[in-house]
N, C-alpha and C. Protein backbone atom coordinates (compact mmCIF):
# COMPACT_ATOMS: atom_id res chain seq x y z
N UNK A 1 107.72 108.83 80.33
CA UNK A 1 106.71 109.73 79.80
C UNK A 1 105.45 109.71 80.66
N UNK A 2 105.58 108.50 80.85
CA UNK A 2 103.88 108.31 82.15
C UNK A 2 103.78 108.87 83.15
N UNK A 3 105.19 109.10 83.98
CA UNK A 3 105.58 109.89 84.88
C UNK A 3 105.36 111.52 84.95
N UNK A 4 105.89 112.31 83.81
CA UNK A 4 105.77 112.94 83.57
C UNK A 4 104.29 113.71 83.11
N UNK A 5 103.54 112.78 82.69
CA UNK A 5 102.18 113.03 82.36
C UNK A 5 101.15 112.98 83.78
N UNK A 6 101.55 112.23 84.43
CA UNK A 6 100.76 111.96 85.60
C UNK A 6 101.25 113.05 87.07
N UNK A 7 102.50 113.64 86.95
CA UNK A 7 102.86 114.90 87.59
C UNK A 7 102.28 116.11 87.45
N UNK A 8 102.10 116.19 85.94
CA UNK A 8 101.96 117.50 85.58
C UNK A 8 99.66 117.28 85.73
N UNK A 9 99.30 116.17 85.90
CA UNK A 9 97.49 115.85 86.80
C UNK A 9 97.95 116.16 87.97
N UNK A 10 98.82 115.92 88.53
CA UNK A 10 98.79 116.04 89.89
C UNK A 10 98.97 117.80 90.19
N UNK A 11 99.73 118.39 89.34
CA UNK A 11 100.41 120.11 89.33
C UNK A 11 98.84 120.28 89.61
N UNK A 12 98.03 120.32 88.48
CA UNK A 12 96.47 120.40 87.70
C UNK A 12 95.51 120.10 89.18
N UNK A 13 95.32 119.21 89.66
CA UNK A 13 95.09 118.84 90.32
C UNK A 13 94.85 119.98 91.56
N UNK A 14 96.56 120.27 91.84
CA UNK A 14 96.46 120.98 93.43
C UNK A 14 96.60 122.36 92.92
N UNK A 15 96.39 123.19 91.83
CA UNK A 15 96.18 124.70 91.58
C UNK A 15 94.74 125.11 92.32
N UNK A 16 93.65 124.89 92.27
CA UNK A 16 92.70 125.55 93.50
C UNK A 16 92.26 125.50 94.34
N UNK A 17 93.05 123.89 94.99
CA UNK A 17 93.79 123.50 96.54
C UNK A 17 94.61 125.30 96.87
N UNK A 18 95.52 125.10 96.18
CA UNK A 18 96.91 126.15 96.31
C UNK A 18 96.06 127.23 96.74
N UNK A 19 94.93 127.87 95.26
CA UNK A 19 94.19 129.22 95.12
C UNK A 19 93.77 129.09 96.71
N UNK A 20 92.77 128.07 97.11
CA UNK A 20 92.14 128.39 98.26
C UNK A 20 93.00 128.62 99.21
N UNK A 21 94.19 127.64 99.37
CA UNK A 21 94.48 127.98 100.77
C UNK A 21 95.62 129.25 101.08
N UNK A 22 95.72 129.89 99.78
CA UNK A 22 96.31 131.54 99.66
C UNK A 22 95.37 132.33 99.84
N UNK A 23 94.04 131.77 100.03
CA UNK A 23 93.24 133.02 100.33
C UNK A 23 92.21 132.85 102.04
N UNK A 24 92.81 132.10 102.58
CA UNK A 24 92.30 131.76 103.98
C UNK A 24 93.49 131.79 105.01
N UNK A 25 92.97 131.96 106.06
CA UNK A 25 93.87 132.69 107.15
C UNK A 25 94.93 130.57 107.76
N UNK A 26 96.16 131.49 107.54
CA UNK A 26 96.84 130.33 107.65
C UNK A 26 96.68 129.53 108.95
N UNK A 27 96.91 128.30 109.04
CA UNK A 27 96.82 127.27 110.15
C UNK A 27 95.11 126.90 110.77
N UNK A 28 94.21 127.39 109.90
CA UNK A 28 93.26 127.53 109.98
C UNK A 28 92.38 126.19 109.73
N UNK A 29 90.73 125.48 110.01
CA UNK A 29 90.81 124.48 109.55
C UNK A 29 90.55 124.92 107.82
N UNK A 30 90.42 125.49 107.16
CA UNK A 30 90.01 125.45 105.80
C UNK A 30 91.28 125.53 105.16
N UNK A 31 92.43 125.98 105.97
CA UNK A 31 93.56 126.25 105.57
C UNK A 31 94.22 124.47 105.52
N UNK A 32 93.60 123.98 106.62
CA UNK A 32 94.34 122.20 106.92
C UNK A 32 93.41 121.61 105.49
N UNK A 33 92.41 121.84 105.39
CA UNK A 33 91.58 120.97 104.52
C UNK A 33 92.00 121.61 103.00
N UNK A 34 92.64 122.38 103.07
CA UNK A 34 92.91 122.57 101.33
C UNK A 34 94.37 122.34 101.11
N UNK A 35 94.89 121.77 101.90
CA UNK A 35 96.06 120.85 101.37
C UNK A 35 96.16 119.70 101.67
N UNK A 36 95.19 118.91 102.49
CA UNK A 36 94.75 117.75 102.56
C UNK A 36 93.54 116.99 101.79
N UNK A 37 92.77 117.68 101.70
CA UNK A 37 91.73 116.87 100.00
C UNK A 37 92.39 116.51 99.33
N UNK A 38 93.23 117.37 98.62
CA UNK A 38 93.41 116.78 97.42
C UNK A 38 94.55 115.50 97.75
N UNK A 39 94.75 114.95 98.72
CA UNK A 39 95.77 113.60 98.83
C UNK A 39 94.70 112.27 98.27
N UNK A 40 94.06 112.04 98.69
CA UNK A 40 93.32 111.17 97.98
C UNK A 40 93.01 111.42 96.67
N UNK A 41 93.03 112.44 95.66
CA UNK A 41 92.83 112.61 94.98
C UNK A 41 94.64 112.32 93.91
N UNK A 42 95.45 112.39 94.55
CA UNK A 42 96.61 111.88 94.21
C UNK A 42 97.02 110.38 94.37
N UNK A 43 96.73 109.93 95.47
CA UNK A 43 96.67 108.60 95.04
C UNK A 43 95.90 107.76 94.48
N UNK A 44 94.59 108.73 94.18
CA UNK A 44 93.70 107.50 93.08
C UNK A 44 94.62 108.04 91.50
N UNK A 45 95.03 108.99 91.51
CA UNK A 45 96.49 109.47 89.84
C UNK A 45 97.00 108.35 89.99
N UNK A 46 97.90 108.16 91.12
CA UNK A 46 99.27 107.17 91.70
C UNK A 46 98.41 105.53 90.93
N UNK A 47 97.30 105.43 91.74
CA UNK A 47 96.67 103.96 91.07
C UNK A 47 96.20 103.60 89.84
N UNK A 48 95.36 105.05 89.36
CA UNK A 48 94.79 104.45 88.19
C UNK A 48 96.10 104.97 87.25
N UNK A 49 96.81 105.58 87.37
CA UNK A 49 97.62 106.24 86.24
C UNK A 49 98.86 105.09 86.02
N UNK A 50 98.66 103.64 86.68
CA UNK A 50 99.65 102.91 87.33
C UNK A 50 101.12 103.63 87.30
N UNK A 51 101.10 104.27 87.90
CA UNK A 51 102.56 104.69 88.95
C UNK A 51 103.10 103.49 89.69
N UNK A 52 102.01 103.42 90.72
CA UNK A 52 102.69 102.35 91.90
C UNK A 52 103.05 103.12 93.08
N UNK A 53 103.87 102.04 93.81
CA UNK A 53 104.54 102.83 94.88
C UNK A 53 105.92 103.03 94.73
N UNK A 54 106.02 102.95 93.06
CA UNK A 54 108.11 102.46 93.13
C UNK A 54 108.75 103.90 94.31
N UNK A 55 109.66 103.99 94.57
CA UNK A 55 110.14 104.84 95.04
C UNK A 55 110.46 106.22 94.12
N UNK A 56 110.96 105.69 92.72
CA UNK A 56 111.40 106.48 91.75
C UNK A 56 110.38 108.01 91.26
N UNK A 57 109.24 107.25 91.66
CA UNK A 57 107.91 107.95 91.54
C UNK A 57 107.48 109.06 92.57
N UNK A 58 108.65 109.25 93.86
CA UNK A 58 107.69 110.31 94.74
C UNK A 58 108.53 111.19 94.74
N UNK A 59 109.60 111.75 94.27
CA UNK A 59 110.12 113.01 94.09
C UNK A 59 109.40 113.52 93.25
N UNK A 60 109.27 112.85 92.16
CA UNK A 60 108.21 113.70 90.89
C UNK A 60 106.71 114.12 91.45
N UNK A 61 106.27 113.25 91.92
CA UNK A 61 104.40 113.53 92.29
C UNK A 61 104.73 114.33 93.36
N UNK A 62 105.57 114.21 94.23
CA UNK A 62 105.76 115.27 95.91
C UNK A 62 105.68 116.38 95.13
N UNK A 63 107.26 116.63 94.12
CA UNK A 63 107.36 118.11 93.75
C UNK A 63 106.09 118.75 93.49
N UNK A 64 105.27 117.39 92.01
CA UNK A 64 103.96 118.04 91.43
C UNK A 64 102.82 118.93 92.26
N UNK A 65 102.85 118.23 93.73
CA UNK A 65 102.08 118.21 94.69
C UNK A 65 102.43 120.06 95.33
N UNK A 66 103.55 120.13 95.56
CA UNK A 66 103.82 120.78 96.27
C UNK A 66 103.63 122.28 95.21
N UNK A 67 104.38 121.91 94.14
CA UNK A 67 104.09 122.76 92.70
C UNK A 67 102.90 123.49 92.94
N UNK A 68 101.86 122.25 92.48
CA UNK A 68 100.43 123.04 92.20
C UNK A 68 99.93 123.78 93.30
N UNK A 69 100.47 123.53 94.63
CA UNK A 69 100.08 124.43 96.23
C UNK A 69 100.25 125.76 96.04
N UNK A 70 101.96 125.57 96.05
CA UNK A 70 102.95 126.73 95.56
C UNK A 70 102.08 127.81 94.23
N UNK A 71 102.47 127.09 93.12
CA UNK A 71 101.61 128.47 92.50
C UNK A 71 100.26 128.31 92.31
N UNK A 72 99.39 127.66 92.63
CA UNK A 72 97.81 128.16 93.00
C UNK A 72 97.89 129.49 94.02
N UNK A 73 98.80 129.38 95.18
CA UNK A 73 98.67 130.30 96.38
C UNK A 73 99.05 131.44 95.76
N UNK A 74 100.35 131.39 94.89
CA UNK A 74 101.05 132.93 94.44
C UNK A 74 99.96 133.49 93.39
N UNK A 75 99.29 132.80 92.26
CA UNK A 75 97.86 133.00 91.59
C UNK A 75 97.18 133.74 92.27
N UNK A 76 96.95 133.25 93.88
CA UNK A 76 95.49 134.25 94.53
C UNK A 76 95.71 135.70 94.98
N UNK A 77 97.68 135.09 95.39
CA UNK A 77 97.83 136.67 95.76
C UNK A 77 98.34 137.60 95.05
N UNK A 78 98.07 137.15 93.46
CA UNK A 78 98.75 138.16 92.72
C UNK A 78 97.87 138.57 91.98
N UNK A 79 96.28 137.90 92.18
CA UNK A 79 95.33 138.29 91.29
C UNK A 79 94.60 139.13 92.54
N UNK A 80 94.37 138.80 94.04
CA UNK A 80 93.93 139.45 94.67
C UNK A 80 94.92 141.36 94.71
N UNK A 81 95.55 141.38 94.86
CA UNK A 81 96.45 142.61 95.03
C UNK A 81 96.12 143.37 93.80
N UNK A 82 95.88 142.21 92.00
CA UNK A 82 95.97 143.40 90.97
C UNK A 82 94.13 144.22 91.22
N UNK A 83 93.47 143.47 92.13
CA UNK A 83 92.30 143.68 92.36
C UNK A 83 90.93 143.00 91.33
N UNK A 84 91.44 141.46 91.01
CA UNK A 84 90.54 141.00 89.67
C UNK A 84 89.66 139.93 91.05
């Protein structure tokens, strides 16, 4: 359950990581820095949320990670296009 709770901070987490870097020109530095902040911000989850480093633990937080990128980015470009 801890697992699960501490994935879905991490989803939370990288949604306006995601937003920003769907709305900046890719390979860019603002584009490098909005999927890199928030890593420290995942492993202080990983520590204080005691996770650890088990192994069992990084398919779930990767996916979470990658999750919240994923649809923060599709968020910007689907709210940019409806024109909000």
């Amino acid at each position: 359950m801890r697992l699960a709770i501490l994935s879905a901070f991490v989803l939370l987490i990288n949604l306006p990581f995601g937003w920003w870097r769907g709305r900046v020109r890719r390979f860019s530095f603002q584009w490098f820095l909005s999927i890199h902040l928030p890593v420290p911000l995942v492993i202080a989850v990983r520590v204080f949320g005691g996770a650890g480093w088990e192994i069992k633990t990084y398919p779930a937080l990767v996916g979470a990670y990658f999750a919240g990128q994923l649809l923060g980015s599709r968020l910007a470009r689907l709210l940019a296009r409806e024109g909000a």
